[in-house]
C-alpha atoms as a PDB file:
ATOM      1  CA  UNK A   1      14.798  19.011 -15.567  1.00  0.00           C
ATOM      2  CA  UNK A   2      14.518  16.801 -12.385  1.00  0.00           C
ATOM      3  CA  UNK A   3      13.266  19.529 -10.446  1.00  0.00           C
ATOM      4  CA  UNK A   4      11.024  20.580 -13.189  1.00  0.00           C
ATOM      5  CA  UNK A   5       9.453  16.898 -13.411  1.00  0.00           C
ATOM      6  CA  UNK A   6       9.298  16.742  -9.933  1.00  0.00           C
ATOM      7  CA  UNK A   7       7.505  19.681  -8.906  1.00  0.00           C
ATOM      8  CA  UNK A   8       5.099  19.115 -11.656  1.00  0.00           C
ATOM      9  CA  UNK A   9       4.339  15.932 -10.595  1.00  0.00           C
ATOM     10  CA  UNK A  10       3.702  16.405  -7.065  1.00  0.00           C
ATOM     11  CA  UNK A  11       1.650  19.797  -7.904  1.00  0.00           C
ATOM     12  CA  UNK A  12      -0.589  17.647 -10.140  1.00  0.00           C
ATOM     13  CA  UNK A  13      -1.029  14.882  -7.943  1.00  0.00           C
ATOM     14  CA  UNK A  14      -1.575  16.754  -4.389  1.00  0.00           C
ATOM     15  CA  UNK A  15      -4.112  18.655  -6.516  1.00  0.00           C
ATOM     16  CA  UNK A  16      -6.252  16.007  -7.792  1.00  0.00           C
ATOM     17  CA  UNK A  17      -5.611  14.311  -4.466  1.00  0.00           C
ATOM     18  CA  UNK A  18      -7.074  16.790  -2.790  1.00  0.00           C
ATOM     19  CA  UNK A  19     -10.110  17.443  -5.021  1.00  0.00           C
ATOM     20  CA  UNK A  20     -10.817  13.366  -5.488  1.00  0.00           C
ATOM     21  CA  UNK A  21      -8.945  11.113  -3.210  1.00  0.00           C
ATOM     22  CA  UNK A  22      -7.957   9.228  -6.376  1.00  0.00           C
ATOM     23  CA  UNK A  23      -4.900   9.200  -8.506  1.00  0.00           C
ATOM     24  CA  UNK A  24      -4.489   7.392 -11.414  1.00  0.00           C
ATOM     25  CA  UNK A  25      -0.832   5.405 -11.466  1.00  0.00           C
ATOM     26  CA  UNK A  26      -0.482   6.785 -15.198  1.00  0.00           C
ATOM     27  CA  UNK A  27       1.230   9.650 -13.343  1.00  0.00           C
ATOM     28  CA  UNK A  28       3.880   7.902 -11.451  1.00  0.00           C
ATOM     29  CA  UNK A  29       4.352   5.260 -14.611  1.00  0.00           C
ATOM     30  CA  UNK A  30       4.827   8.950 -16.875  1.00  0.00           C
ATOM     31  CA  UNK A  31       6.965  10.790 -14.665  1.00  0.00           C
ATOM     32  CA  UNK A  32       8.797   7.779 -13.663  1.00  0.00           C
ATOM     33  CA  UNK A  33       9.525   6.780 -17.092  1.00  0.00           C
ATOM     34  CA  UNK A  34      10.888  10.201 -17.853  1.00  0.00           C
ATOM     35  CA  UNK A  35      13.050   9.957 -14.567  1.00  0.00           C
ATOM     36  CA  UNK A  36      14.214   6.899 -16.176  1.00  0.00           C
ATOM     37  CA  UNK A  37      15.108   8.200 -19.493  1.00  0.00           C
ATOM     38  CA  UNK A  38      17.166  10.994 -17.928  1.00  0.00           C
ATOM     39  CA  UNK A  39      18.759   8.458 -15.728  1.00  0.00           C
ATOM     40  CA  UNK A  40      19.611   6.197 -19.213  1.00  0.00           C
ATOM     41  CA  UNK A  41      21.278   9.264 -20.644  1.00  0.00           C
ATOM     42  CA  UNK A  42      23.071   9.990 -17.880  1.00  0.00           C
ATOM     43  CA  UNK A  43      24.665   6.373 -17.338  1.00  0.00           C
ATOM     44  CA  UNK A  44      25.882   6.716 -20.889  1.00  0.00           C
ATOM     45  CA  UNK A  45      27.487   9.959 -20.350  1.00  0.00           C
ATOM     46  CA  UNK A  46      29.274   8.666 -17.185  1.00  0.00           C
ATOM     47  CA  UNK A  47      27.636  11.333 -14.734  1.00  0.00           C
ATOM     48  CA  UNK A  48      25.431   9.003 -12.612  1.00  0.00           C
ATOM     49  CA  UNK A  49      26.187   5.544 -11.404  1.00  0.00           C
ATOM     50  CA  UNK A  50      24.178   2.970 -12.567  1.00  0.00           C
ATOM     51  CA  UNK A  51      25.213   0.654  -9.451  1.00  0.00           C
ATOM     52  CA  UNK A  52      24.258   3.944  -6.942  1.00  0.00           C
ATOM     53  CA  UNK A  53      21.070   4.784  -9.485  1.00  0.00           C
ATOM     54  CA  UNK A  54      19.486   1.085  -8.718  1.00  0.00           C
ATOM     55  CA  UNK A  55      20.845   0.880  -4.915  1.00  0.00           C
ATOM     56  CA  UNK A  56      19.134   3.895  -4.215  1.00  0.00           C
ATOM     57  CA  UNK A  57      16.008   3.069  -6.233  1.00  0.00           C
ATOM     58  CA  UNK A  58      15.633  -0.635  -4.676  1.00  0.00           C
ATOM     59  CA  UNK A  59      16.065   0.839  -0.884  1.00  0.00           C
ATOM     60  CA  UNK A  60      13.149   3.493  -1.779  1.00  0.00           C
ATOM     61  CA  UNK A  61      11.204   0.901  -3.105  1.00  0.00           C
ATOM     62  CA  UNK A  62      11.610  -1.485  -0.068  1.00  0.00           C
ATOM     63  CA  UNK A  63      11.292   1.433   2.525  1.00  0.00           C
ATOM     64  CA  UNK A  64       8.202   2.725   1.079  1.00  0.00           C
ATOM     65  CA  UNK A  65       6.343  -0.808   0.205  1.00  0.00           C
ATOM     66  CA  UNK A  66       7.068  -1.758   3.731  1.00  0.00           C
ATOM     67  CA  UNK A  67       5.514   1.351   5.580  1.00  0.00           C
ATOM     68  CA  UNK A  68       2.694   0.811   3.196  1.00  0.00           C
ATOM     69  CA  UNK A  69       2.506  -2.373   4.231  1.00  0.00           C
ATOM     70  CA  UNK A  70       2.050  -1.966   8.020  1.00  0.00           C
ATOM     71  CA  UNK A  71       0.001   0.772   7.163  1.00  0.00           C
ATOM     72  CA  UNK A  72       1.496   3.896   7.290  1.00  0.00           C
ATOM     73  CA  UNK A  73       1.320   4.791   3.696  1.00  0.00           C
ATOM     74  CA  UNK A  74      -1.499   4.951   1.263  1.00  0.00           C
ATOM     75  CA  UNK A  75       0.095   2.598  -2.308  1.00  0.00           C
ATOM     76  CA  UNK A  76      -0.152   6.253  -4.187  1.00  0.00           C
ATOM     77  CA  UNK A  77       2.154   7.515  -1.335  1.00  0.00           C
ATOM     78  CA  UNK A  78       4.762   4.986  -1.603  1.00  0.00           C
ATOM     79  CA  UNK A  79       4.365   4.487  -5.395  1.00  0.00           C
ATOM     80  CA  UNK A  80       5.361   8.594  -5.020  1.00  0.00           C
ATOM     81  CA  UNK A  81       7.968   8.076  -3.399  1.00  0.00           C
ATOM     82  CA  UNK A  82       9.583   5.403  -5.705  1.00  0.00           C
ATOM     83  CA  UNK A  83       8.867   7.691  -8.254  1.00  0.00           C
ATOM     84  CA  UNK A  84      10.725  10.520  -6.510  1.00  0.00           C
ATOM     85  CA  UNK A  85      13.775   8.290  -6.134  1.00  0.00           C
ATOM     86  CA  UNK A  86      13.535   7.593  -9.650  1.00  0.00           C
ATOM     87  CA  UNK A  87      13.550  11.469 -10.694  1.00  0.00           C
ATOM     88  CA  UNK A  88      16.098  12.212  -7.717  1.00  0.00           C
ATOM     89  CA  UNK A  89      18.504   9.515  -6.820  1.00  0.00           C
ATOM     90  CA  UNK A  90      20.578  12.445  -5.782  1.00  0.00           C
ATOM     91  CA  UNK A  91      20.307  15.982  -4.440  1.00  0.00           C
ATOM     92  CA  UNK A  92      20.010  18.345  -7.251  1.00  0.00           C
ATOM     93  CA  UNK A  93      23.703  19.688  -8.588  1.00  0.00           C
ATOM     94  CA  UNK A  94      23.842  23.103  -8.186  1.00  0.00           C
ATOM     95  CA  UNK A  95      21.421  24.156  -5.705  1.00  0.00           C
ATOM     96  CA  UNK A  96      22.604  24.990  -2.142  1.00  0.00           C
ATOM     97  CA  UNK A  97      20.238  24.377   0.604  1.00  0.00           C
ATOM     98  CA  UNK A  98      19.815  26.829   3.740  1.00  0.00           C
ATOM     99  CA  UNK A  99      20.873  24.751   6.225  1.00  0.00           C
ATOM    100  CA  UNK A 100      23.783  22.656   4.104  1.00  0.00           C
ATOM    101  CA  UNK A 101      22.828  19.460   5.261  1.00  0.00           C
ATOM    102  CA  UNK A 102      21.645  16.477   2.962  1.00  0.00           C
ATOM    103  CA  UNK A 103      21.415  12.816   3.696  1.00  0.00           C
ATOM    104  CA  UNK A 104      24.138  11.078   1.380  1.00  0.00           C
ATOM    105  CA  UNK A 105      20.844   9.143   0.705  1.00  0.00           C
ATOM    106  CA  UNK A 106      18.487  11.733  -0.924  1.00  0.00           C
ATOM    107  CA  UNK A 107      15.128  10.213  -0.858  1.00  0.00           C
ATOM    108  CA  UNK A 108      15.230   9.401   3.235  1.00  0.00           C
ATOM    109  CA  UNK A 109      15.949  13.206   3.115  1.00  0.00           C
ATOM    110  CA  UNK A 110      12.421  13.789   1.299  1.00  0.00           C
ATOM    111  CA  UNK A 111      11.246  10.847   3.768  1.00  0.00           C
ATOM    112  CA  UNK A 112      11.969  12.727   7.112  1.00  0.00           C
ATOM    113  CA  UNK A 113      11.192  15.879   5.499  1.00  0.00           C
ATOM    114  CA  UNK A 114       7.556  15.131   4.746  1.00  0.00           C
ATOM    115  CA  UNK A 115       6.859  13.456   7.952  1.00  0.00           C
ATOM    116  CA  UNK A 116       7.668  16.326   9.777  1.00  0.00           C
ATOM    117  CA  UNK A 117       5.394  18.299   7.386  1.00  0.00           C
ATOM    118  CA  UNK A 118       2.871  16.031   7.997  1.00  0.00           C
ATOM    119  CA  UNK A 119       3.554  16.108  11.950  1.00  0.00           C
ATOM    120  CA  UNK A 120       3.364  20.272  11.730  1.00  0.00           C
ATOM    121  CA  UNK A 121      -0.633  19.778  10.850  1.00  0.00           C
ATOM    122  CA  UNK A 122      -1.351  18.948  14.592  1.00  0.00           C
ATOM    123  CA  UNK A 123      -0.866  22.379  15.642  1.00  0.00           C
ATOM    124  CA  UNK A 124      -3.255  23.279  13.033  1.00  0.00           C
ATOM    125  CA  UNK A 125      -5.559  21.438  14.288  1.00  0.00           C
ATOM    126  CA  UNK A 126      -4.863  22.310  18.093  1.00  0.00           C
ATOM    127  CA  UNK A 127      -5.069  25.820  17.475  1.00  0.00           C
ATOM    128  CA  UNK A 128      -8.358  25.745  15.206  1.00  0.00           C
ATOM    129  CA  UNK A 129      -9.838  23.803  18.037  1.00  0.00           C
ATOM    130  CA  UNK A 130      -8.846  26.272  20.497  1.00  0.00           C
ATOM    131  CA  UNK A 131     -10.359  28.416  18.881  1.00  0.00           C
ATOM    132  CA  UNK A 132     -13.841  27.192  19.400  1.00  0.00           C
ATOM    133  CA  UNK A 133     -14.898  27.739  23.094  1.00  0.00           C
ATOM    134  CA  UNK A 134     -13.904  32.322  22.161  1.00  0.00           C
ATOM    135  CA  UNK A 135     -17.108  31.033  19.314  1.00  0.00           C
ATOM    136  CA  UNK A 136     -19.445  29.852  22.333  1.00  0.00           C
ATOM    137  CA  UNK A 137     -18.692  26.143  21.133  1.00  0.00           C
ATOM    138  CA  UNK A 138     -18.109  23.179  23.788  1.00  0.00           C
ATOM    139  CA  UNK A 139     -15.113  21.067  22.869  1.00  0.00           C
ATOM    140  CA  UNK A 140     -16.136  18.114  24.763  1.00  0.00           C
ATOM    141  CA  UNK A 141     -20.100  18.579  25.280  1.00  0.00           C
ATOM    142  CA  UNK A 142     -21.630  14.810  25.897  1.00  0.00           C
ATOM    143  CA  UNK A 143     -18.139  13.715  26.041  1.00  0.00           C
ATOM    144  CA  UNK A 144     -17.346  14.855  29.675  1.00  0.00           C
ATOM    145  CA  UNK A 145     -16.531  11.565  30.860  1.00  0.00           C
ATOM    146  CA  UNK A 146     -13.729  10.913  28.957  1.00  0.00           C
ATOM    147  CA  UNK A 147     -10.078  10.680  30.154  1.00  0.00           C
ATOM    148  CA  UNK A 148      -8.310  13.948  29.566  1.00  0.00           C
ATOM    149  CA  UNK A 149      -5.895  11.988  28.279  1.00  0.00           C
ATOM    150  CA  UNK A 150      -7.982  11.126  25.069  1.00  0.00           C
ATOM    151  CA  UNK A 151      -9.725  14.403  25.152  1.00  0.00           C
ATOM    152  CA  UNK A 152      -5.762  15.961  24.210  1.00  0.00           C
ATOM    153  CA  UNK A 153      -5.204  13.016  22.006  1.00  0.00           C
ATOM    154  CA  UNK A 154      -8.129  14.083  20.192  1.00  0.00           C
ATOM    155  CA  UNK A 155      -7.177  17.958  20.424  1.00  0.00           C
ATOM    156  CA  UNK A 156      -4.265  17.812  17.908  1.00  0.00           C
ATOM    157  CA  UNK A 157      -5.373  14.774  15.448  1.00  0.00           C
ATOM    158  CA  UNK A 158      -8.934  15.666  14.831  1.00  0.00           C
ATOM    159  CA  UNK A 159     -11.832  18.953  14.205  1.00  0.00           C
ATOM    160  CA  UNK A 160     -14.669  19.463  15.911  1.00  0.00           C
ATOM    161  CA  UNK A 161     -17.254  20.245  13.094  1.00  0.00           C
ATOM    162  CA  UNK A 162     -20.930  20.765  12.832  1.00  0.00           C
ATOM    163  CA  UNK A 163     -22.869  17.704  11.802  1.00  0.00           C
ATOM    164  CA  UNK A 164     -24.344  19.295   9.377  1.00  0.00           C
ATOM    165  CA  UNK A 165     -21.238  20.697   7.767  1.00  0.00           C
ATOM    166  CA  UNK A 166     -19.690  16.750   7.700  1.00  0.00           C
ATOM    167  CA  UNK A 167     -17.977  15.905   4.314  1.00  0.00           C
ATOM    168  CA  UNK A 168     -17.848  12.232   4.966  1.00  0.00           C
ATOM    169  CA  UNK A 169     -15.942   9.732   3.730  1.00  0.00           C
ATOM    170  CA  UNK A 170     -13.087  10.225   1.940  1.00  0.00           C
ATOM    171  CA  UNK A 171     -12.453  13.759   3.109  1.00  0.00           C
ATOM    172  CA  UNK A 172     -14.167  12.997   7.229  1.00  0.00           C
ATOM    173  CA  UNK A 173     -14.217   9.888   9.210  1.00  0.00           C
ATOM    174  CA  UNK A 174     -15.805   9.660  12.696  1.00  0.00           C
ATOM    175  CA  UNK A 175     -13.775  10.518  16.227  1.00  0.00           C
ATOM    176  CA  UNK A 176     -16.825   9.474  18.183  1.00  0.00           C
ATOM    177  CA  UNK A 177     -19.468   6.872  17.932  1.00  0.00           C
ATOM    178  CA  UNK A 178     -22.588   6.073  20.014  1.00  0.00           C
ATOM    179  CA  UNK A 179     -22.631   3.741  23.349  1.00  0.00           C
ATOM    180  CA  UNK A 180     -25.104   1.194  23.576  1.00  0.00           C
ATOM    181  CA  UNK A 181     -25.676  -1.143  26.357  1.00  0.00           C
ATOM    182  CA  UNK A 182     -26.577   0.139  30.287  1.00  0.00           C
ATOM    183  CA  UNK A 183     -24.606   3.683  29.925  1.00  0.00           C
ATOM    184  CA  UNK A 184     -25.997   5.220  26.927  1.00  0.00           C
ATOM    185  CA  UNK A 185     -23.540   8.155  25.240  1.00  0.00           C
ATOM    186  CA  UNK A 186     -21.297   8.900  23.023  1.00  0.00           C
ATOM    187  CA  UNK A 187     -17.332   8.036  22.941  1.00  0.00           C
ATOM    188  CA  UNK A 188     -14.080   8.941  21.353  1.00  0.00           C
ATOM    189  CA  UNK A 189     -12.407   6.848  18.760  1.00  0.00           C
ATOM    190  CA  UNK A 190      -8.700   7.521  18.599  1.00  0.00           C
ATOM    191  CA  UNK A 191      -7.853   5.341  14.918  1.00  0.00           C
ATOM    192  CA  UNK A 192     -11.136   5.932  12.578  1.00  0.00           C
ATOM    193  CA  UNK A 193     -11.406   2.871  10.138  1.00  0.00           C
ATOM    194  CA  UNK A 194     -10.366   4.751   6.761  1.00  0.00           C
ATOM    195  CA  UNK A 195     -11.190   1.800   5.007  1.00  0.00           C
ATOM    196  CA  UNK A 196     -14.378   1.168   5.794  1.00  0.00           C
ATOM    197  CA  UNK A 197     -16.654   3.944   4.142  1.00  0.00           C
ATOM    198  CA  UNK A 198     -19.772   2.672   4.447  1.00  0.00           C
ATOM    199  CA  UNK A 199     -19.849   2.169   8.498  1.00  0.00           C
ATOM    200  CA  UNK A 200     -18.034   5.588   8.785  1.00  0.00           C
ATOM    201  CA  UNK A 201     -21.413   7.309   7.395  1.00  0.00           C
ATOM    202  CA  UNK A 202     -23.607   4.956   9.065  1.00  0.00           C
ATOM    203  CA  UNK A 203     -21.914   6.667  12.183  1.00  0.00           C
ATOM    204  CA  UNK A 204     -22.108  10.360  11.372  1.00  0.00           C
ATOM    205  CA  UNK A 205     -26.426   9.343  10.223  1.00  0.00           C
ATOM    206  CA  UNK A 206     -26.564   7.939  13.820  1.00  0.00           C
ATOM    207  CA  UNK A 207     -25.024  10.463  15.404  1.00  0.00           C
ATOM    208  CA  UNK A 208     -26.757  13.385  13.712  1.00  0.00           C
ATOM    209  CA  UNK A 209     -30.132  10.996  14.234  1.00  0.00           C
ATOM    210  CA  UNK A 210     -29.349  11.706  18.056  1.00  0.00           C
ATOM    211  CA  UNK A 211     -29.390  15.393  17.705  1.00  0.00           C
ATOM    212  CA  UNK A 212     -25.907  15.645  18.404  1.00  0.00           C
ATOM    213  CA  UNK A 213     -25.139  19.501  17.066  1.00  0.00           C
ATOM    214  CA  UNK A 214     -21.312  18.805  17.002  1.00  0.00           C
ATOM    215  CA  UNK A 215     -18.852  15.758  15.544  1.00  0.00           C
ATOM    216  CA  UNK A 216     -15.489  15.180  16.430  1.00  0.00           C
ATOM    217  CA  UNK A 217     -13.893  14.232  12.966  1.00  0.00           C
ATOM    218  CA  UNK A 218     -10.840  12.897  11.463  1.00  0.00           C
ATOM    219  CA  UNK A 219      -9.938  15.702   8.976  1.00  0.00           C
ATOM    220  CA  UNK A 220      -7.967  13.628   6.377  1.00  0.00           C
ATOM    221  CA  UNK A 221      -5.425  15.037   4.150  1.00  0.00           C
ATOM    222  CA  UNK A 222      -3.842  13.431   1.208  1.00  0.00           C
ATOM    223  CA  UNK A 223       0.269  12.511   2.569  1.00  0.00           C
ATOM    224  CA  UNK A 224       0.972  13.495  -0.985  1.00  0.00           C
ATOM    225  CA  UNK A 225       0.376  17.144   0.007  1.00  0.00           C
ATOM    226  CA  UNK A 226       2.743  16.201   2.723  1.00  0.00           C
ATOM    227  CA  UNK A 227       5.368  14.782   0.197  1.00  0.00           C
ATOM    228  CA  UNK A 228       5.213  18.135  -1.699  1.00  0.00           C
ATOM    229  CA  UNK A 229       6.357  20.266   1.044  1.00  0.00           C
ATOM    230  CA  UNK A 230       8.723  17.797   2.067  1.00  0.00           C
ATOM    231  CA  UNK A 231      10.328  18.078  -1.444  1.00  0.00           C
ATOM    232  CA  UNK A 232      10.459  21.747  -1.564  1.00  0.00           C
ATOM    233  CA  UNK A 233      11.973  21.904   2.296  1.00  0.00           C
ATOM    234  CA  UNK A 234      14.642  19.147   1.001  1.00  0.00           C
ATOM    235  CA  UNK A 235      15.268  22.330  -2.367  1.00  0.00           C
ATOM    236  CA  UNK A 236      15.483  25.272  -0.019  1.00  0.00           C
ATOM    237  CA  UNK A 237      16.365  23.946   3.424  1.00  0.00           C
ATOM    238  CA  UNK A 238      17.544  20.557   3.398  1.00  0.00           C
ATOM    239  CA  UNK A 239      17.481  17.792   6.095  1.00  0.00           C
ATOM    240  CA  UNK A 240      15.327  19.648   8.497  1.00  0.00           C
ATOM    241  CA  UNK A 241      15.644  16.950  10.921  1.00  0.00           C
ATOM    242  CA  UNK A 242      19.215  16.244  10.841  1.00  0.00           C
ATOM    243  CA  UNK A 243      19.503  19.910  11.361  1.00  0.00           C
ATOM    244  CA  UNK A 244      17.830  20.300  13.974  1.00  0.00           C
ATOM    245  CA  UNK A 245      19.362  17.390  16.068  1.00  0.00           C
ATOM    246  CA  UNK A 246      23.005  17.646  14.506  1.00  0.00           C
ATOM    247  CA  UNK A 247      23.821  20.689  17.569  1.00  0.00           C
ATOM    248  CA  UNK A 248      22.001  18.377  20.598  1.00  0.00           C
ATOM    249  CA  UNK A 249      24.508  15.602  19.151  1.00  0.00           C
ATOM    250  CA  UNK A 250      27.815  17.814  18.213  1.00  0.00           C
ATOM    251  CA  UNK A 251      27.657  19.226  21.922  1.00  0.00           C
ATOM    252  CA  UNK A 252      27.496  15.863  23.612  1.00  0.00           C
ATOM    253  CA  UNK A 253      31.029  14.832  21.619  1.00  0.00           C
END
């Protein structure tokens, strides 16, 4: 039934994510109130602990309000997360994962999991912008001047799109904005301002008002999408991370 609420949940909300960039917090107070109710009936039956149940919850709840807080999280993602830890304070009984390795401490499991989901999208993006110069497309036309450093930055965290073919805010946010001042041109922006809407379009108008064919963009996807495959990884694999490292660390001792 956990697993059941759970992948519904995070179906329906990287969906609508996705389509709108808007999710109503009806779905984490519904699926967390069901995660609660299971929880309830399982205190009274004596097969969870209702110490571990609100440990676990509280530490999900303070891990995910604080990486919101500097930033790193969107409120839907850590209000997802709480929910998660709510549904899942523990791996699921009876499934075995690939690898065999689970954090004692599920939902930092899902946590590490869906970063590196998250972290697997720059090679999306650094092959699909590869791509372009076998299309008779300049990466870096106008942009020349730039530090190669930025230029590789830029390479694995952004698209280069046709102005014309810019969603805009929510879905695109600028990677370049016009110079003004003695040296005229155009330069990269390595953090967009995804909360600022209205000067992100006033950028792409200017830039498109220059006759600028091609945009570097930020290509923004929902971490919720992220959080999904994170969860699934944490079904069939396990701690990818602490997989991966666990040989590095076992041959050193």
């Amino acid at each position: 039934m956990r697993v059941l609420l759970s992948l519904t949940m995070l179906g329906y909300s990287s969906w609508v994510d996705l389509k709108t960039r808007e999710l109503s917090d009806m779905v984490w107070l519904v699926f967390g109130g069901l995660g609660l109710i299971i929880a309830v009936y399982e205190v009274y039956a004596g097969s969870l602990s209702l110490v571990w149940f609100v440990a676990v919850v509280l530490l999900s709840a303070a891990l995910s309000l604080t990486f919101s807080f500097i930033g790193l999280f969107w409120g839907a993602d850590a209000l997802a997360f709480i929910t998660l830890a709510i549904l899942h304070p523990f791996y699921p009984k009876g499934l075995e994962p690939l690898f065999g390795i689970i954090s004692p401490f599920f939902p930092l499991t899902l946590f590490s999991n869906s970063v590196l989901a998250g972290a697997s999208y720059s090679l999306i993006l650094l092959v699909r912008n590869l791509a372009l110069p076998l299309q008779d497309r300049s990466l870096f036309s106008g942009l020349e001047h730039e530090p190669i450093w930025r230029k590789l930055v830029v390479l694995v965290t952004g698209l280069r799109v046709g102005i014309r073919s810019v969603r805009g805010p929510p879905f695109q946010y600028p990677l370049e904005m016009l110079m003004t001042g003695e040296k005229p041109g155009r330069m990269l922006i390595l953090m967009p301002d995804i909360r600022d809407d209205s000067s992100a379009v006033k950028v792409f108008k200017t830039i498109e008002a220059s006759g600028v064919q091609d945009v570097w963009v930020s290509n923004t996807l929902p971490f919720i999408v992220y959080i999904a495959i994170g969860y699934i990884l944490a079904l069939e694999m396990g701690d990818v991370i602490i997989s991966l490292v666990k040989p590095f660390f076992l041959g050193l001792f």
